[in-house]
Protein backbone atom coordinates (compact mmCIF):
# COMPACT_ATOMS: atom_id res chain seq x y z
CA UNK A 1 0.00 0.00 0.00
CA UNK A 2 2.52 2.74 0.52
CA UNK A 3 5.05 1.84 -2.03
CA UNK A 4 1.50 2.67 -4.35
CA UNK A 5 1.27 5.71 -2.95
CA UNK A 6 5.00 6.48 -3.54
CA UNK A 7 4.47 5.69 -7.19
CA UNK A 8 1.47 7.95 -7.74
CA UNK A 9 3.27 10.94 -5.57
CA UNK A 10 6.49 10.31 -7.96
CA UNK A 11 4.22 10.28 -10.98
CA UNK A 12 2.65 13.56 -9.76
CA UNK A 13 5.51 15.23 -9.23
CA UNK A 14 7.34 14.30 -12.66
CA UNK A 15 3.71 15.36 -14.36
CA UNK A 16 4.44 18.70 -12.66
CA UNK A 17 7.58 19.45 -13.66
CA UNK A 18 7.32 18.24 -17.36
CA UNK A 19 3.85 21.19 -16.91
CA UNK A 20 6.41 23.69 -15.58
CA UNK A 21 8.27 23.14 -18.38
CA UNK A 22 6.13 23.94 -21.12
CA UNK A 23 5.02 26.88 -18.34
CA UNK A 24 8.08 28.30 -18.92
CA UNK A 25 7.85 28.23 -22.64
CA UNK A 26 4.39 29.91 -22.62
CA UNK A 27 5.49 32.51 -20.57
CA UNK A 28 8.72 33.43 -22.71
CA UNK A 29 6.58 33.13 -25.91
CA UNK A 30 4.06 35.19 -24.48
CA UNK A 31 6.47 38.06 -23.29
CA UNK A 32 8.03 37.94 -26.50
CA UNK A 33 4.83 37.97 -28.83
CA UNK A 34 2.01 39.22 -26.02
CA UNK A 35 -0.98 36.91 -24.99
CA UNK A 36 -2.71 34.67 -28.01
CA UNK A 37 -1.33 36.66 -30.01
CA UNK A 38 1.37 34.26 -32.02
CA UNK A 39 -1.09 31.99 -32.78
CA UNK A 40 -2.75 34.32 -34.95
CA UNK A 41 0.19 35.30 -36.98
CA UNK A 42 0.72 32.06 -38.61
CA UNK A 43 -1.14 30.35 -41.49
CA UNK A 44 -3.98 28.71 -40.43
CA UNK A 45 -2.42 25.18 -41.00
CA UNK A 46 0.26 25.70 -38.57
CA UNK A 47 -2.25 27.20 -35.96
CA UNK A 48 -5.02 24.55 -36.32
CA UNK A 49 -2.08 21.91 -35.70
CA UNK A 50 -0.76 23.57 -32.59
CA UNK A 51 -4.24 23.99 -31.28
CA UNK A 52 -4.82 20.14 -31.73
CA UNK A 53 -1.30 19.56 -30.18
CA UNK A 54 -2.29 21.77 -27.49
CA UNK A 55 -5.18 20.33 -26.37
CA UNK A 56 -3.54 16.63 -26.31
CA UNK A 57 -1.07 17.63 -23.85
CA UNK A 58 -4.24 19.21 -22.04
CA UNK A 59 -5.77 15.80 -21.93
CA UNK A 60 -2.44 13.80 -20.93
CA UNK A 61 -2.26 15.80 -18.08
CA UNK A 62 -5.64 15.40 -16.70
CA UNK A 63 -5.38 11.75 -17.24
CA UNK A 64 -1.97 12.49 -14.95
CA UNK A 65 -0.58 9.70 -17.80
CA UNK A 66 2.96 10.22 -17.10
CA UNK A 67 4.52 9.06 -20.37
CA UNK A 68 1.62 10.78 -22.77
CA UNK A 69 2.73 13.62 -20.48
CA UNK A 70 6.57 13.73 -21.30
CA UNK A 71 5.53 13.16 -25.33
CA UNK A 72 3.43 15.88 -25.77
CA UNK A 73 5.40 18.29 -23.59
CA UNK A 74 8.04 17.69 -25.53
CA UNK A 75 5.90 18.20 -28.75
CA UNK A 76 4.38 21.17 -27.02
CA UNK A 77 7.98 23.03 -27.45
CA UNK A 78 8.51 21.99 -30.71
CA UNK A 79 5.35 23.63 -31.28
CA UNK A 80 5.60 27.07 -29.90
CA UNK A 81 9.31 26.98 -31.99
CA UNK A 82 7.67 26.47 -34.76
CA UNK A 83 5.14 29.08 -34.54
CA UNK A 84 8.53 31.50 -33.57
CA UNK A 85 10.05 30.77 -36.15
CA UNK A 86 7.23 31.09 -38.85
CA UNK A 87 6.19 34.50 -37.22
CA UNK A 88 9.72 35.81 -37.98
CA UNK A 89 10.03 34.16 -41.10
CA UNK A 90 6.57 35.74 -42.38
CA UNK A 91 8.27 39.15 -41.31
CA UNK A 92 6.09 39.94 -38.43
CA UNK A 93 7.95 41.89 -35.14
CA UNK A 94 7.74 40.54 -31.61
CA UNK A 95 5.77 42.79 -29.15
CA UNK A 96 7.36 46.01 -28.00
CA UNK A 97 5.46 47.61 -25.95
CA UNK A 98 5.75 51.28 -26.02
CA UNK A 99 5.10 52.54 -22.35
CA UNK A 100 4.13 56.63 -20.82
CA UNK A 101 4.63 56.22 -16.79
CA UNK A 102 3.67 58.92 -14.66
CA UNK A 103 3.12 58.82 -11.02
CA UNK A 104 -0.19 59.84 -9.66
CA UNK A 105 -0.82 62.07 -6.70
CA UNK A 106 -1.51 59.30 -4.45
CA UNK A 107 2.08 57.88 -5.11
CA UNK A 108 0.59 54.91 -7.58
CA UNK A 109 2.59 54.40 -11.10
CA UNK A 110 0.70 54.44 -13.47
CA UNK A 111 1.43 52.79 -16.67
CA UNK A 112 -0.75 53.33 -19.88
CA UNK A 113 0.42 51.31 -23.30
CA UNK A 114 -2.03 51.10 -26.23
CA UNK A 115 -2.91 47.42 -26.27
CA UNK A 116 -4.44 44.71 -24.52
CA UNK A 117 -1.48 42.20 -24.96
CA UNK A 118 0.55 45.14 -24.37
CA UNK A 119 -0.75 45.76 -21.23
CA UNK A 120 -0.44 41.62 -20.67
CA UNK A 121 3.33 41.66 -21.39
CA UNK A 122 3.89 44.36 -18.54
CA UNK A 123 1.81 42.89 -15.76
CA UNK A 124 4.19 39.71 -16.39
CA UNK A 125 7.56 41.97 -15.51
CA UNK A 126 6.73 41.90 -11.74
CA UNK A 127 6.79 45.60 -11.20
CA UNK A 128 4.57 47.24 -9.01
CA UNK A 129 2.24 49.20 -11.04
CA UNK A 130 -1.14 49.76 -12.74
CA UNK A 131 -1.63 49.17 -16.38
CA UNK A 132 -3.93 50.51 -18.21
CA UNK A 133 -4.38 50.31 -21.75
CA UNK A 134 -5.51 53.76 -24.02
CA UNK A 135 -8.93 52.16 -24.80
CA UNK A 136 -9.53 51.78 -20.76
CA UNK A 137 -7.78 55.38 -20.71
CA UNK A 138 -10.82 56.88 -23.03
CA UNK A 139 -13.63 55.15 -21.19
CA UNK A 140 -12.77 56.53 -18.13
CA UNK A 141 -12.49 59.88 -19.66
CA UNK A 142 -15.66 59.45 -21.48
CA UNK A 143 -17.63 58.25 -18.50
CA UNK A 144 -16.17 61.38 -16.26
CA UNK A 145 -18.28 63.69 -14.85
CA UNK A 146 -15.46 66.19 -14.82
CA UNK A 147 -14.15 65.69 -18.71
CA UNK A 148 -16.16 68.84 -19.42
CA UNK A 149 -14.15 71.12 -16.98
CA UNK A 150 -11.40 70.09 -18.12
CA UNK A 151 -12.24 70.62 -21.79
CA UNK A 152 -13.04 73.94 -20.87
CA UNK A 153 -9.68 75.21 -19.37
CA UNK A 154 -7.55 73.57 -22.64
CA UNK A 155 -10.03 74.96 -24.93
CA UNK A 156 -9.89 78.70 -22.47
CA UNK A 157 -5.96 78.47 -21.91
CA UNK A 158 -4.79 76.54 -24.92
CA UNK A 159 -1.40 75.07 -23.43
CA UNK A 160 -2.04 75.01 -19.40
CA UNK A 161 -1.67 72.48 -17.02
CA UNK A 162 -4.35 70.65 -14.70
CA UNK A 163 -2.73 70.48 -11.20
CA UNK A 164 -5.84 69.65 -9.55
CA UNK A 165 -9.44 69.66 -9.66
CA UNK A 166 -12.04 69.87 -7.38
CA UNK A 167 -15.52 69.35 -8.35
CA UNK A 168 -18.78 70.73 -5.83
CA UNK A 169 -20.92 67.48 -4.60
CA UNK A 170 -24.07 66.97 -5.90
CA UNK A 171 -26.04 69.39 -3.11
CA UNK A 172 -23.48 71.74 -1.78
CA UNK A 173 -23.89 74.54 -5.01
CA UNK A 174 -23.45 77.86 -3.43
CA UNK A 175 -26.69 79.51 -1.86
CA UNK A 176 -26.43 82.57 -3.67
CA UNK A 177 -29.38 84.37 -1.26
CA UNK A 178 -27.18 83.44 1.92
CA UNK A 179 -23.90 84.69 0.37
CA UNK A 180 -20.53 83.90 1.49
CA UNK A 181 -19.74 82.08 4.31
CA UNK A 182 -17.28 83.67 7.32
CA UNK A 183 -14.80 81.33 9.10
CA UNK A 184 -15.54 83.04 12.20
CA UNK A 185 -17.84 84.67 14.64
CA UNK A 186 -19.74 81.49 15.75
CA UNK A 187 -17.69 81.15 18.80
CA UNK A 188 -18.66 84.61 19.85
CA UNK A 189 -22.52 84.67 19.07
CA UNK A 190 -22.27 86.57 16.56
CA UNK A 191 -25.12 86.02 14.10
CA UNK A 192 -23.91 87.48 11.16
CA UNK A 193 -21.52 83.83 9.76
CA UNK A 194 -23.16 84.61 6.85
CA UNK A 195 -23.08 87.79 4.92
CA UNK A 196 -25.90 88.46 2.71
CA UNK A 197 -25.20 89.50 -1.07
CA UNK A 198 -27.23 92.73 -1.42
CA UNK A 199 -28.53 93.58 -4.73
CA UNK A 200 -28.77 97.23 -5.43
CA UNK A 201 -32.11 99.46 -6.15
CA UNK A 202 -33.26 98.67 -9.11
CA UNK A 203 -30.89 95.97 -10.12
């Protein structure tokens, strides 16, 4: 009985690593070329072949059948070289993305590239940062209460700067009949906190 379950813990551990291998691959391929994106660079032949190799090794591994295991991860890296090498060969570029950084006022990075595998390829590097892609960028902007503020100062002072911005909540617009309000007096009794704006005769 426990030489058994020595086997099947050996045979589950070998499974694993011969998985971590092809892992690895993956990941490289991916950083290189960004997420599913390789695949759809090559001819259709070469990707409907991959896909079939892909899910064999899928189902040798669920089966946990160590030797169907070792032959397809083996003939999973043959696979993603293959679709390297035709990618190249066909003339296409591995991904580079092209990253603006800025840090925002409340000390975040913030990282904005221009695609979605773009943005896959630097969550993958480790760093501590947020990633947003210019599509997310322009949703956010579009969906902003305060986008129309903004407009207005570029369009007013063609050039400037936005340091900060404050918008009034929803139900604290100045009370234009109470007037301004004075930061002191209360303490005192005085009942004038609030200074009435007068309008003059005839106005």
């Amino acid at each position: 009985m426990m030489s058994g379950a020595i086997d099947r813990s050996a045979t589950a551990m070998a499974v694993q690593g011969l998985v971590q291998s092809v892992d690895a691959v993956t990941d490289a391929m991916e950083r290189k070329w960004g997420v599913g994106r390789l695949r759809l660079l090559v001819e259709a032949g070469l990707r409907e072949r991959f896909d079939r190799q892909w899910a064999k090794w899928q189902a040798a591994y669920g089966a946990q059948d160590l030797d169907a295991v070792r032959a397809h991860s083996e003939a999973m890296r043959r696979a993603w070289a293959a679709m390297d090498t035709a990618a190249l060969a066909a003339g296409h570029q591995p991904l580079a993305p092209e990253v603006w950084e800025t840090r925002m006022p409340d000390g975040v990075v913030l990282a904005i590239v221009r695609t979605l595998p773009e943005a896959h390829a630097l969550a993958r590097d480790g760093r501590d940062r947020e990633v947003w892609t210019l599509d997310e960028v322009g949703r956010v902007i579009c969906a902003w209460e305060g986008r129309h503020w903004v407009d207005a100062i570029h369009q007013h002072f063609p050039g400037s700067r936005i340091e900060a911005l404050r918008l009034t909540p929803r139900g604290a617009e100045f009370d234009w009949s109470r007037g301004d309000a004075i930061p002191f007096g209360h303490e005192t009794g005085d009942t004038h906190a609030y200074t009435p704006i007068r309008r003059r005769a005839g106005a």
